[in-house]
C-alpha atoms as a PDB file:
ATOM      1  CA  UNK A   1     118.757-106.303 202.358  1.00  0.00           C
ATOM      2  CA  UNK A   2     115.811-106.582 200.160  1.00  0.00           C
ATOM      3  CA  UNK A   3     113.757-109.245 200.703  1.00  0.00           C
ATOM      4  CA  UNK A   4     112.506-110.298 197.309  1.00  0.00           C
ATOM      5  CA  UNK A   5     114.555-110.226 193.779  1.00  0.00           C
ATOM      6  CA  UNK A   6     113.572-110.415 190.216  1.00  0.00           C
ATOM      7  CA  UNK A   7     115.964-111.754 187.757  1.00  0.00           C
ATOM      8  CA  UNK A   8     115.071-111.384 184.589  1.00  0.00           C
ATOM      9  CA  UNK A   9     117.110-110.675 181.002  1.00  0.00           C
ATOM     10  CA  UNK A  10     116.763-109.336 177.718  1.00  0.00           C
ATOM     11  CA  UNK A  11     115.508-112.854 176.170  1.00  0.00           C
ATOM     12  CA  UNK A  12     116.423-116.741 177.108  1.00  0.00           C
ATOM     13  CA  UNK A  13     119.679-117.506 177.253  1.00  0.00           C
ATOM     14  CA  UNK A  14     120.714-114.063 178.268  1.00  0.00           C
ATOM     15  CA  UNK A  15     122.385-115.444 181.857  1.00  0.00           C
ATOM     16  CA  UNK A  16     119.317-115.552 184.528  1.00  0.00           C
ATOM     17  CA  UNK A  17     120.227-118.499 185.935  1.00  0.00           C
ATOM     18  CA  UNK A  18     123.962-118.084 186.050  1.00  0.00           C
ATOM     19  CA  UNK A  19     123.296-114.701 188.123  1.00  0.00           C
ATOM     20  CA  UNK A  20     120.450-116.464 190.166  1.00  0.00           C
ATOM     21  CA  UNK A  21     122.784-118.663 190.756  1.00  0.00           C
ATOM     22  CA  UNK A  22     126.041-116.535 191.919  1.00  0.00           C
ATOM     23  CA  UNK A  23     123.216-114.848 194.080  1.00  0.00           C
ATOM     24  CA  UNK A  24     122.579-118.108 195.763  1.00  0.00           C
ATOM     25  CA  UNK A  25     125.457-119.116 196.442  1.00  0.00           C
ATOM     26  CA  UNK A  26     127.023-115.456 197.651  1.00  0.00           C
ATOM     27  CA  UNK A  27     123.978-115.415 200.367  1.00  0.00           C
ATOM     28  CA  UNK A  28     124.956-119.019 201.198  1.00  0.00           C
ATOM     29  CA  UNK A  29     128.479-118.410 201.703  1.00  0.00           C
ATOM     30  CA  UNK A  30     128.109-114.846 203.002  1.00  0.00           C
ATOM     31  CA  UNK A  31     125.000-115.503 205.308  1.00  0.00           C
ATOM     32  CA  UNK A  32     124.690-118.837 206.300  1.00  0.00           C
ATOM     33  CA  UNK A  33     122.644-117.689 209.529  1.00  0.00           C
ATOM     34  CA  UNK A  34     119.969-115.969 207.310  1.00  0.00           C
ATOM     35  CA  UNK A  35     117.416-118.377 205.601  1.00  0.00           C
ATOM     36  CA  UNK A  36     116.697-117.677 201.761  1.00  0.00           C
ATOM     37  CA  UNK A  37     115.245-119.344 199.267  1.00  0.00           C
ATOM     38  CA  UNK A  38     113.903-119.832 195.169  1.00  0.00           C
ATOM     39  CA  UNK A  39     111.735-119.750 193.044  1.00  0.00           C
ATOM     40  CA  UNK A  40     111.215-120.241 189.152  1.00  0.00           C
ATOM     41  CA  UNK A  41     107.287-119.491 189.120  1.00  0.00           C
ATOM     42  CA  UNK A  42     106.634-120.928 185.867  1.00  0.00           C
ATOM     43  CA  UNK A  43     108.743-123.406 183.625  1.00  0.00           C
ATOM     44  CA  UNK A  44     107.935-125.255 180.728  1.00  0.00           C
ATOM     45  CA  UNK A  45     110.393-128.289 180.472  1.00  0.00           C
ATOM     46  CA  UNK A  46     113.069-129.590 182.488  1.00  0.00           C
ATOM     47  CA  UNK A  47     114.904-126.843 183.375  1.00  0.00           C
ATOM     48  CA  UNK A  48     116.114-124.343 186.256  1.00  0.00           C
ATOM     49  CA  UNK A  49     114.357-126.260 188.910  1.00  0.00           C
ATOM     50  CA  UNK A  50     115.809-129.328 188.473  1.00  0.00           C
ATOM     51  CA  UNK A  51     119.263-127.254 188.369  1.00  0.00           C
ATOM     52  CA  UNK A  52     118.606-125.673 192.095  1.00  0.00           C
ATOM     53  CA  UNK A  53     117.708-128.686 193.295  1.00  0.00           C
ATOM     54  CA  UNK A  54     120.608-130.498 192.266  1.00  0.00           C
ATOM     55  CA  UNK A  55     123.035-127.913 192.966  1.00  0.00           C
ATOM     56  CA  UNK A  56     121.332-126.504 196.547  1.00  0.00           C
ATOM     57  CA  UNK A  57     120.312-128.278 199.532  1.00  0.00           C
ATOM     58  CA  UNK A  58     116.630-126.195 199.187  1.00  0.00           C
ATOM     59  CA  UNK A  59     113.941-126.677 202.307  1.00  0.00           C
ATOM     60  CA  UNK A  60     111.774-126.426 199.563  1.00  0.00           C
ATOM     61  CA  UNK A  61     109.375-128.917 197.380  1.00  0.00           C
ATOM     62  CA  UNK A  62     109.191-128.879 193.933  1.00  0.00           C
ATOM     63  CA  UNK A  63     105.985-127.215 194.422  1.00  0.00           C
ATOM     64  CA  UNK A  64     107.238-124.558 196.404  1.00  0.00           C
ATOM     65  CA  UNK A  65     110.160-123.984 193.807  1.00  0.00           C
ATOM     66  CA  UNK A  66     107.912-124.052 190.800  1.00  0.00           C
ATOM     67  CA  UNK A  67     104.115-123.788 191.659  1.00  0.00           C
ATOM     68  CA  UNK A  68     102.678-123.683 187.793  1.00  0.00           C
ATOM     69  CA  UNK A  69     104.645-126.700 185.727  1.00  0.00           C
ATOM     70  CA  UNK A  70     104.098-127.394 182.386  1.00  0.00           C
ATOM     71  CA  UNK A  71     105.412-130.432 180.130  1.00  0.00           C
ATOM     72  CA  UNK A  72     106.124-128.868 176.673  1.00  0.00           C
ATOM     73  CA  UNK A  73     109.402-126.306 176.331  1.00  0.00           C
ATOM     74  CA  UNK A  74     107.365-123.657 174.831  1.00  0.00           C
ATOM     75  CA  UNK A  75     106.221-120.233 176.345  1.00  0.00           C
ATOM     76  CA  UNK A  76     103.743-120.629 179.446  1.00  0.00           C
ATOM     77  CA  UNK A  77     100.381-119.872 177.589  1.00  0.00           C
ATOM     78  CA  UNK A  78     100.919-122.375 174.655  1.00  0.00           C
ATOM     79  CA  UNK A  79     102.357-124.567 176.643  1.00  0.00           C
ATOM     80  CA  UNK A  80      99.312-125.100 179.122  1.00  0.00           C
ATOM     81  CA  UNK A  81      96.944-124.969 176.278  1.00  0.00           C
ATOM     82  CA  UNK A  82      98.734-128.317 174.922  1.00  0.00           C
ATOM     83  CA  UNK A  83      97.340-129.477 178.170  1.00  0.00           C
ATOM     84  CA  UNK A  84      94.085-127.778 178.550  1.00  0.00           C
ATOM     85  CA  UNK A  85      95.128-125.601 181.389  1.00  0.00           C
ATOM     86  CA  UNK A  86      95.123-122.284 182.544  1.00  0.00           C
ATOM     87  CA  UNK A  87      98.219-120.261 183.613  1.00  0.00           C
ATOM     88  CA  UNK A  88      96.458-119.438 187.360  1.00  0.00           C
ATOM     89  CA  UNK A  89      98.399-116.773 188.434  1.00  0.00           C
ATOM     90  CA  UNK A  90      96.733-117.197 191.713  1.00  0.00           C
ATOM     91  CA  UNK A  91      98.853-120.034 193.139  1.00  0.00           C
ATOM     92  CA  UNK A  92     102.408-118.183 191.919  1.00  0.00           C
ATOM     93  CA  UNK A  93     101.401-115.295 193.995  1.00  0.00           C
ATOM     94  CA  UNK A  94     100.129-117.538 196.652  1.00  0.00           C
ATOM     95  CA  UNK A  95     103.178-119.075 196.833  1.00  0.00           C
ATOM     96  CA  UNK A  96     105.563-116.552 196.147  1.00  0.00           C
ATOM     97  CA  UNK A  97     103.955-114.593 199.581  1.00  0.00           C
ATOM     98  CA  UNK A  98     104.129-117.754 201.207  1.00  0.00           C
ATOM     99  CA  UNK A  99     107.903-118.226 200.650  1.00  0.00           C
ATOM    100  CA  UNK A 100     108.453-114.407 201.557  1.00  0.00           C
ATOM    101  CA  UNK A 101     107.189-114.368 204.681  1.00  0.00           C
ATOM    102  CA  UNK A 102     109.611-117.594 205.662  1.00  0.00           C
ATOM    103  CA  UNK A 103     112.615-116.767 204.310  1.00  0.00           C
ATOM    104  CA  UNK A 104     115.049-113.874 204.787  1.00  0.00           C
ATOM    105  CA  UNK A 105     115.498-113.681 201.453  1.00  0.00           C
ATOM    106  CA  UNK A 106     114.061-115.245 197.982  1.00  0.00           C
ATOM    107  CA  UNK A 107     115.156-114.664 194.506  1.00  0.00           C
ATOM    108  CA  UNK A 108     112.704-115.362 191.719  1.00  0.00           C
ATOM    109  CA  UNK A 109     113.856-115.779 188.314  1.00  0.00           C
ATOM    110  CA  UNK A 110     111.821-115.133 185.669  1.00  0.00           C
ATOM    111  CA  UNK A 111     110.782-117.019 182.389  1.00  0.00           C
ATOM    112  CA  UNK A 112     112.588-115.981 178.896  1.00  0.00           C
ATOM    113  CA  UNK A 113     113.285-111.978 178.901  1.00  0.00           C
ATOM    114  CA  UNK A 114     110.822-108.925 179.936  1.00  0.00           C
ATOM    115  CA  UNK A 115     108.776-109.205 176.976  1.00  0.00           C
ATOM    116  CA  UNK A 116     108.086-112.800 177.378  1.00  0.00           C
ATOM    117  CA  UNK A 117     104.321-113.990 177.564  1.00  0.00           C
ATOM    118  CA  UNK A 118     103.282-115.380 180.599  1.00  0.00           C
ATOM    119  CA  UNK A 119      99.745-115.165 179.687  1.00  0.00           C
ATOM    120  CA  UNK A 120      97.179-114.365 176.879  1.00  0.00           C
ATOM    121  CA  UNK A 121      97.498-111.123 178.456  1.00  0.00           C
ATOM    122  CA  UNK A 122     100.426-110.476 180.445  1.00  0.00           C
ATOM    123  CA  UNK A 123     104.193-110.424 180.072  1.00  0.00           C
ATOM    124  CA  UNK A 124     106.734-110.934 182.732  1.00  0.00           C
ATOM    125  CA  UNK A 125     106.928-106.974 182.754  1.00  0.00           C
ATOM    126  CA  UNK A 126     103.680-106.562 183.393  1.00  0.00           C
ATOM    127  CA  UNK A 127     103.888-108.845 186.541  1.00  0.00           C
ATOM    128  CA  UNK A 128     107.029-107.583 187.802  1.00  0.00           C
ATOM    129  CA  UNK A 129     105.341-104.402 187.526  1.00  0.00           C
ATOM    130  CA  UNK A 130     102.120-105.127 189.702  1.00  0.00           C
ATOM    131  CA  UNK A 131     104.048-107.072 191.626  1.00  0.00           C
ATOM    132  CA  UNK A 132     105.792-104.733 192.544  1.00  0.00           C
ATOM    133  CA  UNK A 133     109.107-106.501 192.428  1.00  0.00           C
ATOM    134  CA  UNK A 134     112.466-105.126 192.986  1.00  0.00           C
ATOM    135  CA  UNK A 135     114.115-106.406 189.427  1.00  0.00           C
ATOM    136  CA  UNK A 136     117.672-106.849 188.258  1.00  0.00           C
ATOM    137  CA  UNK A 137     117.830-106.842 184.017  1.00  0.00           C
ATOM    138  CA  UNK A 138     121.059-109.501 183.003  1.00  0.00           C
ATOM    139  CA  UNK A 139     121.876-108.426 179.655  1.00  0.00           C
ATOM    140  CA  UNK A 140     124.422-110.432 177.758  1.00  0.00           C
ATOM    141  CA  UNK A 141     127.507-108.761 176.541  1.00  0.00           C
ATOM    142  CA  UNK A 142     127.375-109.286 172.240  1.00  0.00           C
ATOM    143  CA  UNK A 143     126.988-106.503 169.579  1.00  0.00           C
ATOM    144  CA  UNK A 144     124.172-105.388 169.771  1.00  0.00           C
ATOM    145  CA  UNK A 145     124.151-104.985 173.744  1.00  0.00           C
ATOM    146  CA  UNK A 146     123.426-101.421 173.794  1.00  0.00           C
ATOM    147  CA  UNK A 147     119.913-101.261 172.085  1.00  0.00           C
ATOM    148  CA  UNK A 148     119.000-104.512 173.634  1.00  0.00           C
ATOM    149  CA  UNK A 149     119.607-103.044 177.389  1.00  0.00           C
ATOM    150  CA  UNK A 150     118.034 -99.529 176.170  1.00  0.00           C
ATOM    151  CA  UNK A 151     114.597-101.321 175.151  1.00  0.00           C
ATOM    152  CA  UNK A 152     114.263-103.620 177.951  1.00  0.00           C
ATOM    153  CA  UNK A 153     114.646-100.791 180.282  1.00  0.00           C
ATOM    154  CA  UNK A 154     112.269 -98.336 178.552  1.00  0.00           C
ATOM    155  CA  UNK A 155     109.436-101.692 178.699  1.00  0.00           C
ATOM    156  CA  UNK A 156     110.392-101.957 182.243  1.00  0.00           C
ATOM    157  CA  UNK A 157     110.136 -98.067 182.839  1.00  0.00           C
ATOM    158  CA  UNK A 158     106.867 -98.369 181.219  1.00  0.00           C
ATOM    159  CA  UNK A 159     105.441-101.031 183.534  1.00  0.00           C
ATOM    160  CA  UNK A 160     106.560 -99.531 186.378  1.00  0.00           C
ATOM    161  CA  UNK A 161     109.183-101.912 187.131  1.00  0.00           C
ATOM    162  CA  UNK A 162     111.471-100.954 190.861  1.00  0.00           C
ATOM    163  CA  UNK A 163     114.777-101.578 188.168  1.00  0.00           C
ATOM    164  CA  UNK A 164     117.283-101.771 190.672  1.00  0.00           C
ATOM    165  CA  UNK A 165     120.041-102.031 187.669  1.00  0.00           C
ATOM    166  CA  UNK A 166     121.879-103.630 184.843  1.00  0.00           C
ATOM    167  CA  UNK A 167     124.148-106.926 185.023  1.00  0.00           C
ATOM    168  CA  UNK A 168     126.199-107.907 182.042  1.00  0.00           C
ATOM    169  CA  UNK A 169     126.573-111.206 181.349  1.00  0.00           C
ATOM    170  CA  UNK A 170     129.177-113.049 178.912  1.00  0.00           C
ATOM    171  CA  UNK A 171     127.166-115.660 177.614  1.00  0.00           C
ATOM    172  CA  UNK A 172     130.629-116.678 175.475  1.00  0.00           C
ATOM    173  CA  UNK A 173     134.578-116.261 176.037  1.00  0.00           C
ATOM    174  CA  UNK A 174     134.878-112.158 175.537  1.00  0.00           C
ATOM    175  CA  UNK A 175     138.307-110.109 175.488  1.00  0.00           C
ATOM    176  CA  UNK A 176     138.059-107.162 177.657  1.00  0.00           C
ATOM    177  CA  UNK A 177     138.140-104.935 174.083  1.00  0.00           C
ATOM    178  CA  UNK A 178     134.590-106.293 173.380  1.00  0.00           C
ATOM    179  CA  UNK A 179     133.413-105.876 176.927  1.00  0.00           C
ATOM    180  CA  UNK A 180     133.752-102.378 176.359  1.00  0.00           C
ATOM    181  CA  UNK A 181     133.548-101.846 172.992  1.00  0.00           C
ATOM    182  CA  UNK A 182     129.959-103.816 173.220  1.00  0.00           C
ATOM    183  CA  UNK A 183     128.965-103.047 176.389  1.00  0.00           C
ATOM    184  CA  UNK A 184     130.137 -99.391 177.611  1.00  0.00           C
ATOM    185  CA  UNK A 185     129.170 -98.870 181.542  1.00  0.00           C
ATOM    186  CA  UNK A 186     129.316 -95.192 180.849  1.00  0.00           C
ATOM    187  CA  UNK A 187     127.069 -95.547 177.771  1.00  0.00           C
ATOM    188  CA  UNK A 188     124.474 -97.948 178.921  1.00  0.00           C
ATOM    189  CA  UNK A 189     124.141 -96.039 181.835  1.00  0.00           C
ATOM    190  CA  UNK A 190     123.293 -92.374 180.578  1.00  0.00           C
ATOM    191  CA  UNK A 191     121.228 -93.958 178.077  1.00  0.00           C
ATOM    192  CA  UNK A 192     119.472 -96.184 180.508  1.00  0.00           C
ATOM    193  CA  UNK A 193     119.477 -94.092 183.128  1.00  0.00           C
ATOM    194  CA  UNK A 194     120.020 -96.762 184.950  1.00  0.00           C
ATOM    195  CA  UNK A 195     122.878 -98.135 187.241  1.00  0.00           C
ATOM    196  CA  UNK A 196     125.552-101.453 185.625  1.00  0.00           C
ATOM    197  CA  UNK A 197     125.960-103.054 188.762  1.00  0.00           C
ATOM    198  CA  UNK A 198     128.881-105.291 187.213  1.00  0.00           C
ATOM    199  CA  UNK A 199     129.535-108.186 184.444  1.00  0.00           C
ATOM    200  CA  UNK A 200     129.372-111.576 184.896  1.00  0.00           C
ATOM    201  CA  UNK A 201     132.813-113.341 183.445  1.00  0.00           C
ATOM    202  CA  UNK A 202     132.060-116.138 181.261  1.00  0.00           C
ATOM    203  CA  UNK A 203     132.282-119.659 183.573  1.00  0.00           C
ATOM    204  CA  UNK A 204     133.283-122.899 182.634  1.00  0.00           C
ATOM    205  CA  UNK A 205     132.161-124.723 185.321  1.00  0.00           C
ATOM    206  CA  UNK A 206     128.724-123.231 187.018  1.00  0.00           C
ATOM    207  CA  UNK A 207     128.501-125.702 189.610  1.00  0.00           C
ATOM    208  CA  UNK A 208     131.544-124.069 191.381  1.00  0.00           C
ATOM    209  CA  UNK A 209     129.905-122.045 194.311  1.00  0.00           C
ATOM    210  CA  UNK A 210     132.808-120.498 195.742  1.00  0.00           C
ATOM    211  CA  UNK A 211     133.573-118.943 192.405  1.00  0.00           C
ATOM    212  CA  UNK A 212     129.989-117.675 191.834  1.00  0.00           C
ATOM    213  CA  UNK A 213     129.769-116.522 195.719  1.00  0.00           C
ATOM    214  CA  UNK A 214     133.369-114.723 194.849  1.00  0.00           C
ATOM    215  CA  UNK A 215     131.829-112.752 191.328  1.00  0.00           C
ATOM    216  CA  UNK A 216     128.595-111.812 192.998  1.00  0.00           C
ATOM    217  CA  UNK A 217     130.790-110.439 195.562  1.00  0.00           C
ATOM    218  CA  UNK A 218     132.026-108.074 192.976  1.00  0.00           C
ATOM    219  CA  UNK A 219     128.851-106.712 192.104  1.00  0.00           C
ATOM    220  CA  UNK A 220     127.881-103.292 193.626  1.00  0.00           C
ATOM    221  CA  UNK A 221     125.697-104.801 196.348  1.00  0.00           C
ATOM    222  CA  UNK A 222     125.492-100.858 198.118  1.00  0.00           C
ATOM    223  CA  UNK A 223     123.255 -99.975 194.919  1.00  0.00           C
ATOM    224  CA  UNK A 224     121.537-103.272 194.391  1.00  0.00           C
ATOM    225  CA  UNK A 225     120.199-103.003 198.324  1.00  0.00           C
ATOM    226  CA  UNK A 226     119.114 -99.308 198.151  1.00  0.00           C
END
């Protein structure tokens, strides 16, 4: 198994956190004698990190979950400069290495979508890229799918992102005509060159674990660990 994954998306609200959190609770279900763990690097706002820790029983501080915090919902640069900060990269990689070399297995998701700022600077390709993370892309399943997943995965190409593949995630209630009429496996895939590795079905209830163990189940797990 790989010992690190990125989740990231197209943009916010694309489904990181509902994959992140069907991850979770498959390795919880599926390998309850392996330890894993989290981490949301940066967040602005209330957010993920108060959903992991209400929804796993983490061995892990709020530090350790989220080492750079920042008070204002906006992306991580403005955000620190509303409180005369810097974005200190340093400590996130400090404590991401710290967390891999105690757990069996962590899972990082990332802030907003590939292209998002997480400094002056850098985006959160260009970290998963020097990084060197192993990266999952959750792209949600709408018109407009197919260019969406084909630009993300030429950015991630071009930082030299490990892309281990493509999950499709229905943000809303979808017939299985628009799941395929939006978002063609076949398609995406020779024009990604890049492996789906499954869709997410849209959830009602995301605090049910044995459902979310049960749909990351069905994604292809022998491609995703290569």
């Amino acid at each position: 198994m790989l010992n690190t994954l990125l989740i990231t998306g197209t943009d916010t609200e694309a489904g990181k956190t509902v994959l992140t959190t069907a991850l979770a609770a498959y390795w919880q279900k599926y390998y309850p004698q392996r330890s894993w763990g989290i981490m949301k690097p940066i967040q602005s706002g209330i957010g993920d990190r108060e959903w992991y820790q209400k929804l796993f029983a983490l061995e892990q501080s709020s530090e350790e979950i989220t080492p750079l915090y920042f008070q204002a919902p906006l992306a991580p640069p403005i955000a620190a400069a509303r409180e005369n900060r810097q974005v200190d990269l340093a400590v996130v990689w400090q404590a991401l290495s710290k967390l891999r070399s105690q757990r069996d297995f962590v899972l990082v998701e990332a802030l907003g979508g590939l292209g998002s700022p997480v400094t002056e600077e850098l985006t959160v390709a260009d970290l998963a890229g020097e990084w060197r993370l192993p990266t999952v892309l959750v792209v949600p399943v709408r018109l407009g799918a197919i260019a969406q997943a084909v630009a993300n995965v030429a950015l991630a190409r071009q930082s030299r992102i490990n892309l281990k593949g493509i999950v499709l995630n229905c943000v809303q209630r979808r017939t299985d005509a628009e799941i395929a009429d939006w978002t063609p496996h076949q398609l995406i895939q020779s024009l990604t060159n890049t492996p789906v590795l499954g869709c997410l079905p849209y959830l009602d209830n995301l605090t049910d674990l044995d459902k979310l163990a049960q749909i990351a189940s069905d994604l292809d797990w022998e491609t995703l660990t290569l």
